[in-house]
Structures are given as C-alpha cells and as structure tokens.
Protein backbone atom coordinates (compact mmCIF):
# COMPACT_ATOMS: atom_id res chain seq x y z
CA UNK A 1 -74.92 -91.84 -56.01
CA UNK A 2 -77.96 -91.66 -53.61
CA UNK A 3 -76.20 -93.60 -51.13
CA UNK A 4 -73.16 -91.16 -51.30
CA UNK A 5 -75.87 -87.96 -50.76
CA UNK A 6 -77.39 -89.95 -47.72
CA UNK A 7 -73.50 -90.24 -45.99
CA UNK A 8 -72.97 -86.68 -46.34
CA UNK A 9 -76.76 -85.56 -45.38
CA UNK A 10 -75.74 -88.10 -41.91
CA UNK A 11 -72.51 -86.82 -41.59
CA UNK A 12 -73.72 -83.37 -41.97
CA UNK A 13 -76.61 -83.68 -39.39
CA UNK A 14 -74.53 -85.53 -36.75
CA UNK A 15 -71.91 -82.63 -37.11
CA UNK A 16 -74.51 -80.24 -37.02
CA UNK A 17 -76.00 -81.79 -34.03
CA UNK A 18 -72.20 -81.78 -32.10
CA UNK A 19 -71.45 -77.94 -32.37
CA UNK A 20 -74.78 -76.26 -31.68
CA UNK A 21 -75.12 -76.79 -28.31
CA UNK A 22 -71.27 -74.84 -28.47
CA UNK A 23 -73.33 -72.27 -30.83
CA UNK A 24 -75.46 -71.20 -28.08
CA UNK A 25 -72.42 -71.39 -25.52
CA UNK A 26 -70.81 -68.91 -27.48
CA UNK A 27 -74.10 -66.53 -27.20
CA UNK A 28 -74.20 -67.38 -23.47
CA UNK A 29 -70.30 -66.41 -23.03
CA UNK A 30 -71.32 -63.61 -24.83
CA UNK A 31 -73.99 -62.37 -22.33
CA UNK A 32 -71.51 -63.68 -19.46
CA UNK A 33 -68.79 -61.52 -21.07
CA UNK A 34 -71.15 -58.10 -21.13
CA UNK A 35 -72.50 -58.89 -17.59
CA UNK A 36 -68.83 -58.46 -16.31
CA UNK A 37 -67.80 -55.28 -18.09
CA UNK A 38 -71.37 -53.99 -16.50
CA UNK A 39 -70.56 -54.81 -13.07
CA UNK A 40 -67.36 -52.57 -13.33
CA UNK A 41 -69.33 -49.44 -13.06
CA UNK A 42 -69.26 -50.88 -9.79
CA UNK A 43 -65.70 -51.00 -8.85
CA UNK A 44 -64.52 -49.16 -5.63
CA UNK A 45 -60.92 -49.12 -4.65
CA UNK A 46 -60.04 -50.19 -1.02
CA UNK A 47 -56.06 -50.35 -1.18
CA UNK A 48 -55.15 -49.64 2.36
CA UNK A 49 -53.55 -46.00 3.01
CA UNK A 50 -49.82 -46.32 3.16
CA UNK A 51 -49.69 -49.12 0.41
CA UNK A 52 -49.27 -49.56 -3.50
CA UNK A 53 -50.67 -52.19 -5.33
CA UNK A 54 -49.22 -53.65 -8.15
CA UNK A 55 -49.98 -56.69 -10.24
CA UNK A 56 -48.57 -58.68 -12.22
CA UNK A 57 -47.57 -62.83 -12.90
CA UNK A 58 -45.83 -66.02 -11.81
CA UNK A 59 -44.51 -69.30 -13.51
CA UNK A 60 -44.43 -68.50 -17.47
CA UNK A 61 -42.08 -69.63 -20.00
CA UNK A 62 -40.78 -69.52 -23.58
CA UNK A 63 -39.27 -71.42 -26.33
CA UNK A 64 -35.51 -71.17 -23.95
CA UNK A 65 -36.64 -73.50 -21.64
CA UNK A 66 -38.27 -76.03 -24.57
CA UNK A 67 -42.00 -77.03 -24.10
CA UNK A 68 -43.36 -73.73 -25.39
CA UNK A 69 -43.26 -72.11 -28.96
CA UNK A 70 -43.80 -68.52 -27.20
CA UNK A 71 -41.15 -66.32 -28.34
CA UNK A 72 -39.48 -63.54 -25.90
CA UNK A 73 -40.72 -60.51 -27.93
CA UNK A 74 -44.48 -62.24 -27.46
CA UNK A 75 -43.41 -62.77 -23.85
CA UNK A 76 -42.72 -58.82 -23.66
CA UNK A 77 -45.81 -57.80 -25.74
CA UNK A 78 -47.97 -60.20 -23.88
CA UNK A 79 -47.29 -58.65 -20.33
CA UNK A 80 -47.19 -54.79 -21.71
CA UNK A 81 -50.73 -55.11 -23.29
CA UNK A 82 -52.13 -57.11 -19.99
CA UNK A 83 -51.02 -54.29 -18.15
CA UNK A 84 -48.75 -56.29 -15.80
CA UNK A 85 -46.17 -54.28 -13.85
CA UNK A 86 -44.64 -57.81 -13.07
CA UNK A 87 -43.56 -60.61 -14.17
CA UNK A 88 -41.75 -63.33 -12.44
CA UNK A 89 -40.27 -65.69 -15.08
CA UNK A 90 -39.62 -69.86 -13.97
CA UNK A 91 -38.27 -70.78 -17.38
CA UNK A 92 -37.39 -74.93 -17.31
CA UNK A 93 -33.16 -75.41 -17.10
CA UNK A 94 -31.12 -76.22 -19.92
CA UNK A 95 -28.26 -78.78 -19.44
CA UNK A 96 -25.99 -76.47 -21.44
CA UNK A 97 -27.18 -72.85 -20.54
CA UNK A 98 -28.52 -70.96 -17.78
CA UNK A 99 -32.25 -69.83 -19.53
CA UNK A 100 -32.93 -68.20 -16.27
CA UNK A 101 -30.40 -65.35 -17.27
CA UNK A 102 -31.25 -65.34 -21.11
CA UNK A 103 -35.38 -64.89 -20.00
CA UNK A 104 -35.96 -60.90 -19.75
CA UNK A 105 -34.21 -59.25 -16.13
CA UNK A 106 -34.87 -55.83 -15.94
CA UNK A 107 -37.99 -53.55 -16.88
CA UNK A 108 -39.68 -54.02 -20.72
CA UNK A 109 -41.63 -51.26 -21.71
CA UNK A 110 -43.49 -51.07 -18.64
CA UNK A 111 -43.54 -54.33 -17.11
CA UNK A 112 -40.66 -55.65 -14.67
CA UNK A 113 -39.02 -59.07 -15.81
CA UNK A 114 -37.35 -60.76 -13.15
CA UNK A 115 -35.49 -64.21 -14.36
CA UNK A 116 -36.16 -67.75 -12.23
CA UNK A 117 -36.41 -71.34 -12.65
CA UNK A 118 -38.76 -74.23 -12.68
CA UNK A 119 -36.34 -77.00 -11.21
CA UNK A 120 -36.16 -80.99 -9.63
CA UNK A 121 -34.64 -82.31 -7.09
CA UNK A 122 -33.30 -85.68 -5.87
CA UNK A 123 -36.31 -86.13 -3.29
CA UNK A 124 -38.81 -86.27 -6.36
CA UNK A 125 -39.98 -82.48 -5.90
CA UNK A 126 -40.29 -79.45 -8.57
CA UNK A 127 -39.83 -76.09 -7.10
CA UNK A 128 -39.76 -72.69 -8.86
CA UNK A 129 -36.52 -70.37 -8.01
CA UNK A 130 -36.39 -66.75 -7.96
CA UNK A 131 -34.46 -65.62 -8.89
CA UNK A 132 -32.89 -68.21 -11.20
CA UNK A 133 -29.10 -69.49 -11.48
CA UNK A 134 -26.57 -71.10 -13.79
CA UNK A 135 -26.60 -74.29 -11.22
CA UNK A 136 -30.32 -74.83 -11.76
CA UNK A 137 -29.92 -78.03 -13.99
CA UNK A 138 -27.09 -79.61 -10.99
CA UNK A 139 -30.14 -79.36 -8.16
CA UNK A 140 -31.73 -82.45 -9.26
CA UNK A 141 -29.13 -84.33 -7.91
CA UNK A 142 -29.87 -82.29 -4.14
CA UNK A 143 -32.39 -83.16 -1.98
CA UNK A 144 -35.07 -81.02 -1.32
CA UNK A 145 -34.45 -79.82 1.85
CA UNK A 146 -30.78 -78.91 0.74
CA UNK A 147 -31.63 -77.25 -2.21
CA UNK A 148 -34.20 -75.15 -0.07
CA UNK A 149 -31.51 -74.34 2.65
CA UNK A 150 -28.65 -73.02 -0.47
CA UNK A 151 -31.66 -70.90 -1.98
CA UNK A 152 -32.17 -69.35 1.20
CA UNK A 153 -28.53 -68.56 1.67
CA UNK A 154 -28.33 -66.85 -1.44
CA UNK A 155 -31.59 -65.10 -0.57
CA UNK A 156 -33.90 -66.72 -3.29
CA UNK A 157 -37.73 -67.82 -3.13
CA UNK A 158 -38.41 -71.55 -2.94
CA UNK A 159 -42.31 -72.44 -4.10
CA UNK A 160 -43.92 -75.44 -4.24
CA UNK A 161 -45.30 -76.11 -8.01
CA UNK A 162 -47.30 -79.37 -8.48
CA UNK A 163 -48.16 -79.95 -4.83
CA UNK A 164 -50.38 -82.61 -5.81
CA UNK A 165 -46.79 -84.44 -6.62
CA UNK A 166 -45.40 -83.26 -3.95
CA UNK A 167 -43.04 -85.43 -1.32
CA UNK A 168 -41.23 -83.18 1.12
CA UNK A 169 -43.92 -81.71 3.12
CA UNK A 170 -41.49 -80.95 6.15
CA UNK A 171 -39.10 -78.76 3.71
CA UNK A 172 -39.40 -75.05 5.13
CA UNK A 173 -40.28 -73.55 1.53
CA UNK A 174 -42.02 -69.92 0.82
CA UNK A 175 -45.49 -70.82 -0.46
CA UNK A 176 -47.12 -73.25 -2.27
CA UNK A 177 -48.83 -72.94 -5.99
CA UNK A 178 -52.50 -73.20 -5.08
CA UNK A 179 -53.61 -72.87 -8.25
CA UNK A 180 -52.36 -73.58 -11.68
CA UNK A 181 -53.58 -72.90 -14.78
CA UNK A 182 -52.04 -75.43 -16.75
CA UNK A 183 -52.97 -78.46 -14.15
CA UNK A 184 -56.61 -76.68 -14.26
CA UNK A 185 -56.61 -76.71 -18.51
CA UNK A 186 -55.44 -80.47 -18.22
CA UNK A 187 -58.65 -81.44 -16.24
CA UNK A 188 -60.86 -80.22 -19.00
CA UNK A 189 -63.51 -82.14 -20.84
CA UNK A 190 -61.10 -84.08 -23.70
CA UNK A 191 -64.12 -83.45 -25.89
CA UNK A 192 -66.22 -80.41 -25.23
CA UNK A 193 -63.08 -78.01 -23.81
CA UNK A 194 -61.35 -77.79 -27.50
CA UNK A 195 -64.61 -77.13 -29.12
CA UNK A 196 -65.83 -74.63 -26.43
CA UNK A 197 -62.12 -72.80 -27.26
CA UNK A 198 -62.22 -72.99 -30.96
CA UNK A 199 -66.23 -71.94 -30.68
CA UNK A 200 -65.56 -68.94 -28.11
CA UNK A 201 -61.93 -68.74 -26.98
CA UNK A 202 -61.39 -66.05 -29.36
CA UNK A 203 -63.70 -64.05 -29.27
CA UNK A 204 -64.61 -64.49 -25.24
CA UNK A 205 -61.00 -65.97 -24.32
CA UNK A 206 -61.24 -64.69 -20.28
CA UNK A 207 -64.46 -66.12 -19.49
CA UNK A 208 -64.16 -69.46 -21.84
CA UNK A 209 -61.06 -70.69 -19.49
CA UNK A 210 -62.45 -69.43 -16.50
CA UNK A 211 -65.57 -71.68 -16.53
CA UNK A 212 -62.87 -74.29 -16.76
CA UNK A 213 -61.73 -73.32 -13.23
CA UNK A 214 -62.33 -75.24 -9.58
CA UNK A 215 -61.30 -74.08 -6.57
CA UNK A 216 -58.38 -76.27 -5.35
CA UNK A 217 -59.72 -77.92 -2.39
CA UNK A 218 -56.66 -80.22 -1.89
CA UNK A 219 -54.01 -77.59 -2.20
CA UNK A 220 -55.49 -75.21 -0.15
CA UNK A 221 -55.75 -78.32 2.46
CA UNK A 222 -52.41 -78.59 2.28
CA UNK A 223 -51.77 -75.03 2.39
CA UNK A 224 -54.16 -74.35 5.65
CA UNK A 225 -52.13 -77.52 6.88
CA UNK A 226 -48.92 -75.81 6.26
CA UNK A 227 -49.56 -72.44 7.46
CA UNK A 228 -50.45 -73.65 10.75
CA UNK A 229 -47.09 -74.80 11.35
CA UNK A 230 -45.24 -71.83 9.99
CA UNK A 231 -45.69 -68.64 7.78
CA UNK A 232 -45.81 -69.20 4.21
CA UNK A 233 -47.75 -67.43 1.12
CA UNK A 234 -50.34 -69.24 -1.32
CA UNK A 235 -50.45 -68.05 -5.28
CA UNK A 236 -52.05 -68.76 -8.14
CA UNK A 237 -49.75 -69.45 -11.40
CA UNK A 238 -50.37 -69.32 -14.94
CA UNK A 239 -47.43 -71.93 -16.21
CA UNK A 240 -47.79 -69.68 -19.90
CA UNK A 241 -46.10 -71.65 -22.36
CA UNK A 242 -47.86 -69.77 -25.05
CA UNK A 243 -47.91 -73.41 -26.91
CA UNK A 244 -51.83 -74.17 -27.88
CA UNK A 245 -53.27 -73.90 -30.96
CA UNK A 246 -53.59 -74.68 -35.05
CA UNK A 247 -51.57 -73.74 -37.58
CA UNK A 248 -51.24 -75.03 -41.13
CA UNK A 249 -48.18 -74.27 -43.62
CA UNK A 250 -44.88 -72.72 -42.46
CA UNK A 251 -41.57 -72.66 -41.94
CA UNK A 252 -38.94 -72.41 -38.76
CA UNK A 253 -38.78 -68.48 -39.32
CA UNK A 254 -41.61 -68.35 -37.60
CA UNK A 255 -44.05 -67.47 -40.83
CA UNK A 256 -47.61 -69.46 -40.25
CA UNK A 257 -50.42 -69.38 -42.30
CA UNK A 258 -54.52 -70.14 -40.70
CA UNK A 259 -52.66 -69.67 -37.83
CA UNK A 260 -54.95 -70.36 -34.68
CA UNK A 261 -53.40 -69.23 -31.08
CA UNK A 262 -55.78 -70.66 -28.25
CA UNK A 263 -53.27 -69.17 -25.20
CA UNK A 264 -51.75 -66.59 -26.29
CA UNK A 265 -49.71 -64.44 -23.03
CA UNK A 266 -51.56 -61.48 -23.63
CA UNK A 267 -54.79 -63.77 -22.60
CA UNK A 268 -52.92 -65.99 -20.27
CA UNK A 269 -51.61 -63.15 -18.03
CA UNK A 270 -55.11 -61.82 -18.20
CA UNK A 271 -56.76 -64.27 -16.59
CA UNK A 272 -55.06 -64.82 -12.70
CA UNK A 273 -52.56 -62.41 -11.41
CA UNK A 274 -50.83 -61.47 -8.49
CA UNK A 275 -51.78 -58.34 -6.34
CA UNK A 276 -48.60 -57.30 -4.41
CA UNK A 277 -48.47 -54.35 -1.61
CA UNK A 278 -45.62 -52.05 -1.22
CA UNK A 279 -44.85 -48.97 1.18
CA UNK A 280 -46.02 -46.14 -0.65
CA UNK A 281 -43.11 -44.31 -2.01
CA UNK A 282 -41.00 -47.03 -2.40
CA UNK A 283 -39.87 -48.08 -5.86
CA UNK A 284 -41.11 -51.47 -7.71
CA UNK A 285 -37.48 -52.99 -8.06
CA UNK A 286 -36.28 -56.74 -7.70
CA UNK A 287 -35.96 -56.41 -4.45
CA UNK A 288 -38.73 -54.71 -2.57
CA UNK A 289 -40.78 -57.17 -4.70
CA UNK A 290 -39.11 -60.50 -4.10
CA UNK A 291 -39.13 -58.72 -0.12
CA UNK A 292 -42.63 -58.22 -0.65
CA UNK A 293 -43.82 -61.37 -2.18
CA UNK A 294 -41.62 -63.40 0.65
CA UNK A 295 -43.83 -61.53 3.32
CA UNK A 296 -46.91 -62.58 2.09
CA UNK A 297 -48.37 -58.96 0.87
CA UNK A 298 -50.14 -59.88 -1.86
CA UNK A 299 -53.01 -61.83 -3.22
CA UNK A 300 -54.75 -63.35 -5.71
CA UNK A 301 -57.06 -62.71 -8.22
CA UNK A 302 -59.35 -64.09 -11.36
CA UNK A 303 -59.34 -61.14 -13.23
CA UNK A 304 -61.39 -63.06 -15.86
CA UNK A 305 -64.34 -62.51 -14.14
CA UNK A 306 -63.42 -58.85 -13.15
CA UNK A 307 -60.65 -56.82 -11.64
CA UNK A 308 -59.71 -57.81 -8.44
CA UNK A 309 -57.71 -54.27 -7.85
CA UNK A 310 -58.15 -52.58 -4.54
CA UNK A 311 -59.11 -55.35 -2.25
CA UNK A 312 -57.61 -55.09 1.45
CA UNK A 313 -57.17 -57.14 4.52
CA UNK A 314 -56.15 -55.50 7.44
CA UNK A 315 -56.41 -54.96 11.07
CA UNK A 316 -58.47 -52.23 12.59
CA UNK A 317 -56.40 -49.27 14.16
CA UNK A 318 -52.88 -50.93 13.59
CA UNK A 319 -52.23 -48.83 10.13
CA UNK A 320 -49.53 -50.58 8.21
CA UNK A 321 -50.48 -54.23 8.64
CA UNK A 322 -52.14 -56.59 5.88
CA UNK A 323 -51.34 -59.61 4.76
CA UNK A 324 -49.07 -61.47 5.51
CA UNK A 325 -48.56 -59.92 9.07
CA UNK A 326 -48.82 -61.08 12.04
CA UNK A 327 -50.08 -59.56 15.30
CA UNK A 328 -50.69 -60.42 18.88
CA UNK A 329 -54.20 -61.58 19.98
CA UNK A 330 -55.96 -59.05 21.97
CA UNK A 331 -59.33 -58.37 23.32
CA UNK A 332 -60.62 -55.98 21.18
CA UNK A 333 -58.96 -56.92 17.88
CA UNK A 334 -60.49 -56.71 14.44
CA UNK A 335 -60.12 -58.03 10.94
CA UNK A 336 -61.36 -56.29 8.04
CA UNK A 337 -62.08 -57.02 4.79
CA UNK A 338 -63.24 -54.68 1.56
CA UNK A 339 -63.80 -56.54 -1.94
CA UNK A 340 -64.09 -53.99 -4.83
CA UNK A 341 -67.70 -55.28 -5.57
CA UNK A 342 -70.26 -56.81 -3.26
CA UNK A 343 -69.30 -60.22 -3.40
CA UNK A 344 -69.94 -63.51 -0.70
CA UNK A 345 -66.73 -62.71 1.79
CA UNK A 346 -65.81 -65.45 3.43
CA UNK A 347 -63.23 -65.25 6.60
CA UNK A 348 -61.45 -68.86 7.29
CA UNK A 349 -59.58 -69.60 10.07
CA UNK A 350 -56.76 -72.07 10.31
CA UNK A 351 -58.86 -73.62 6.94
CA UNK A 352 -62.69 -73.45 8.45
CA UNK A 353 -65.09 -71.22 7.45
CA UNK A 354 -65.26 -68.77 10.59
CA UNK A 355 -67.33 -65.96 9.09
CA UNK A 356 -69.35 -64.61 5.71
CA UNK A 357 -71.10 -61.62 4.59
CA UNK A 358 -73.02 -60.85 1.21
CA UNK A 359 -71.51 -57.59 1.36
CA UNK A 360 -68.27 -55.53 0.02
CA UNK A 361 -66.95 -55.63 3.93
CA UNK A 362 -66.83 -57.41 6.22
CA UNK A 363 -65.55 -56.95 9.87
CA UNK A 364 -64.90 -59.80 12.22
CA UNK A 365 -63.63 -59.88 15.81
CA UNK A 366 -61.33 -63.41 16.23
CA UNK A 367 -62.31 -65.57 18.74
CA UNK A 368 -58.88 -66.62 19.58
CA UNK A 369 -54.74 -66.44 17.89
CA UNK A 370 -54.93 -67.95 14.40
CA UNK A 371 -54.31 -67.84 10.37
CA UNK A 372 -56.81 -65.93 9.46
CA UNK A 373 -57.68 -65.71 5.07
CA UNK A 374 -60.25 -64.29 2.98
CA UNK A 375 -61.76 -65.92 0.29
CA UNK A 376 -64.30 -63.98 -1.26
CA UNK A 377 -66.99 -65.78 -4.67
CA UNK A 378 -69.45 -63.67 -7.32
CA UNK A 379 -72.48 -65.65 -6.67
CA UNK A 380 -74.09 -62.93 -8.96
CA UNK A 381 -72.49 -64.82 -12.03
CA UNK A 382 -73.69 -68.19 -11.19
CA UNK A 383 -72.09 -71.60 -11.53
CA UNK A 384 -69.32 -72.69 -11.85
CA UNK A 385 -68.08 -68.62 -10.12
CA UNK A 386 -70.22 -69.54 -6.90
CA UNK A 387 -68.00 -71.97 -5.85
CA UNK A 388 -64.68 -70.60 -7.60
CA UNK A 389 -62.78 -68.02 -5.53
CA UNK A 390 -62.58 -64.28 -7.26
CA UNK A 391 -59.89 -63.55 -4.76
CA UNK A 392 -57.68 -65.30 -2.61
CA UNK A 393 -56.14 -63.42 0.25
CA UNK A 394 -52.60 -64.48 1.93
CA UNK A 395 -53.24 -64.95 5.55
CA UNK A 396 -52.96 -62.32 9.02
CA UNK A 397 -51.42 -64.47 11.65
CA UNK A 398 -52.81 -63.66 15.45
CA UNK A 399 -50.45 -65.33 17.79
C-alpha cells in the first residue's frame, strides 16, 4: 500500500503546487479590491450643468433567446441591485416568437427595460436592434445595408456587435461595440482564468474579470476609422447571458444544489456600463434615451475599478454641448475634460494621441476641425489598468 500513499502524497503536492500561486491572487485581489473602495473618498462629480446622468446597460439576454440559463426575474433583480436605471435588452430571435417583445419593456422596480434584438443578415453581419421586432428572425435573408435603411425608417438603432467579424464597413450604422465582455472572457487563459474565478470570483467578482480586460485596439481602429467619415457612437457591452458556472443535482424547476454562479447579472451589469446625458428636467423614457444614445451623449465606463459617475466633456463657454456634438472650429475654442479622480487623461484626435495630463482636468485648445475623444487610465492601480481605459468618452466633432 506504500505505493498507493506515494500517488496520493504526488498528487497532493502537484495540486497543492497548481492553486497557491491563485491563493495569494486571491489576497492580492483582496488588497486590489480595498485600494478601490479607498480611492472613492476621492470622488468629485463633474456632470455638466444642464444635464442628467444616468447609467445603465447594453446587449444582455435570457433563457428566451436560448444560449443563457438566466431567468427574467434574475434579469430584473440583477439590474435593480446594480443600480442601473437602464437596460437595453438584444435578446437572440426565435423562429417562432418575437423574444424581443416577451424580454421586459417598460420600467422594473427602478430600472427601465427597453426590448431589442441581436440579429444576422444576408451580407454575413450581426447587428443589435433597438428596439426589437416580430420580423427579427426574416432579416437574415436582407442584406446589411437594407436591413440598416428599414431600421432607420422605423426609427430603430443599428450597432455593430462582433466588429472583428464584421463585412459591411460602408453600411451607415449608429455605433460600433468597442468592447465586449463576452469576446474579452473568451480570450482568457483556458487554464489559469477558471481557477482565478473559482479562487476569487466570488468573493472579489469586479476586479477578478477586470484584470481579464484589454483595451480594444482594433475596434477602436475601426471606430476612429469610421468616425472620420461620419458621426457614430462607440459602447462597451456586456453580452450577459447569466450562463457560467457549477452546479450538481437538480431538476428543470430550476432547484440546484452546490450551485456555483461565476456571472451572475447583478455582477455582470456591475462591471461596464453606459453613462447617458439628458436635458435636465426631462424624463428617462424610451425615447429621450434611444434620442440620447443615437446622439452620442453618453460614455463608457469600468465601474469595476471605480465609479465612473460625473465625468464631462464639453466645450468651454458653449453651455449645452458634450458629447456627441459637434461645433464649428474657431480660434479660441476649447475642450475640456473632468474625470471624477485624478487619473492619466488622454485627448485623441481623429485616433492619435493629441494631448495628456496626470490630472482630474484637462483643457486643450484644437489645433484644427476634428473627432476629438477622451480616454482617460488609473495608472495608480498598476497593470493590466495602465493600459485599460477607465472611461471611454463618445467623440466632439469640430468641423
């Protein structure tokens, strides 16, 4: 029976050996976790006077649309205890029902639902709808640029998701999905991602998947590309399926036991979320936000590595305009920019870096017409966050 003790004493050891370097991971998310919620004390609000900011998500789904196992009462739950106000669904079409009208539409508690759809089309493209329609599943047989042109008509939004598959660069959409959570989680270490989520992702879940994140160099290319040519918005989606995890025994009621959820929505929708302006005064409704998210007032934050409420970009002395705008170059003329916490603020114009300040502001006079963005990085929290963008602002357009 030595032998037998000698296997196990191996086996043992070479396990032992595998999970502590996630052991001390789990002390340094820890530490990572508590330097955050320090840095809050921090936290000035810069929302520009004559605006309300509200936040909230884009490109989530549930069990309607298959590929998830999230339920629509977790859906709600989820989005009330992240605090979203929003919450812009792209469920996947059915062949026999429209999911888009069978997702929440309407307000939840306190967050606003509003139903879309994740859909093909005959050029080879996915775009997300919004809001959705019973002819969702028919648009795969419609090329791209006709699907775009009967959205429009009907007053819908047509965004790029998956631009790295992406065929009809021409097609004269609303903004392109810079970022995606899912596409991000799907580039993770095969090996040392599961076991850095079963080590931490409980316990730490925000700053466990945000290590995971890279800025998109290639999509923003293509966005910077894109932007030049006409005005469009950039966003970050999560793609929640709520769909990750362990669970052993059951049954399909929905009773688990040693049930494990890795992505949860309540985590999910706490992680990246969209920051969208309206006039003060007016009411959050379908409309003035699918108005507002069309113009381009909005942008994007990682709210894993701290809130990203209260950041502005605006133009000195011409109240009213942010992001989105666009404005007539003039001698004279300045951008602004205020992050909530000192950050590295970096200005880009038409995709190169035209100006950065260690700072929470930053002002900078254009050197001629443009699309002017804001990226701005908490080098304070080290790798990989030096490099990864905290916020992404939608662009100012000087003509």
């Amino acid at each position: 029976m030595k032998w037998l003790w000698r296997i196990l004493f191996v086996v043992f050891a070479i396990l032992l050996a595998i999970n502590l370097p996630f052991v001390y991971r789990r002390y340094e998310l820890r530490k990572l976790t508590e330097k955050v919620a320090g840095l809050e004390a921090n936290h000035v609000d810069h929302t520009p006077l004559g605006w309300t900011e509200y936040k909230g998500i884009i490109h989530a789904h549930t069990s309607l649309g298959g590929h998830s196992t999230g339920t629509i009462d977790e859906l709600i739950k989820g989005a009330n205890d992240a605090g979203l106000d929003f919450v812009l669904m792209t469920e996947h079409y059915d062949e026999v029902f429209d999911t888009s009208v069978l997702t929440p539409n309407g307000v939840f508690g306190k967050t606003l639902f509003i139903g879309g759809n994740e859909i093909d089309t005959a050029s080879g493209d996915r775009l997300l709808m919004i809001p959705g329609a019973d002819y969702a599943r028919d648009l795969k047989h419609v090329s791209t640029p006709e699907v775009i042109a009967k959205l429009h008509s009907e007053n819908r939004l047509a965004l790029i998701t998956y631009p790295e598959k992406f065929n009809t660069w021409d097609a004269k959409v609303d903004g392109i999905e810079v970022l995606s959570l899912h596409t991000q989680a799907q580039k993770m270490n095969k090996f040392t991602g599961p076991l850095d989520l079963l080590w931490s992702g409980r316990a730490y879940p925000l700053v466990t998947i945000a290590e995971f994140l890279r800025r998109p160099d290639e999509n923003l290319a293509r966005y910077d590309t894109m932007s030049q040519l006409r005005r469009t918005v950039l966003f970050a989606g999560t793609d929640a399926h709520s769909n990750l995890g362990i669970h052993f025994f059951g049954d399909d009621a929905g009773h688990k036991y040693i049930d494990i959820k890795l992505d949860p929505y309540r985590v999910t929708f706490s992680i990246t979320q969209m920051h969208v302006l309206l006039p003060s005064g007016q009411p959050l409704d379908r409309e003035a936000l699918l108005a507002a998210v069309k113009a381009g007032h909005f942008y994007t934050g990682i709210e894993a590595i701290g809130s990203t409420s209260g950041f502005s970009f605006s133009v000195t002395g011409q109240p009213g305009v942010t992001m989105g705008d666009e404005v007539h170059f003039a001698e004279g003329l300045m951008l602004q920019a205020a992050a909530p916490q000192a950050a590295r603020i970096v200005v880009l114009k038409n995709g190169e870096r035209f100006a950065e300040a260690s700072s929470s502001e930053i002002a900078i006079k254009p050197d001629t017409p443009g699309v002017y963005r804001v990226e701005i990085y908490r080098t304070e929290l080290g790798e990989p966050f030096d490099s990864q963008p905290w916020i992404m602002s939608n662009p100012i357009y000087i003509r």
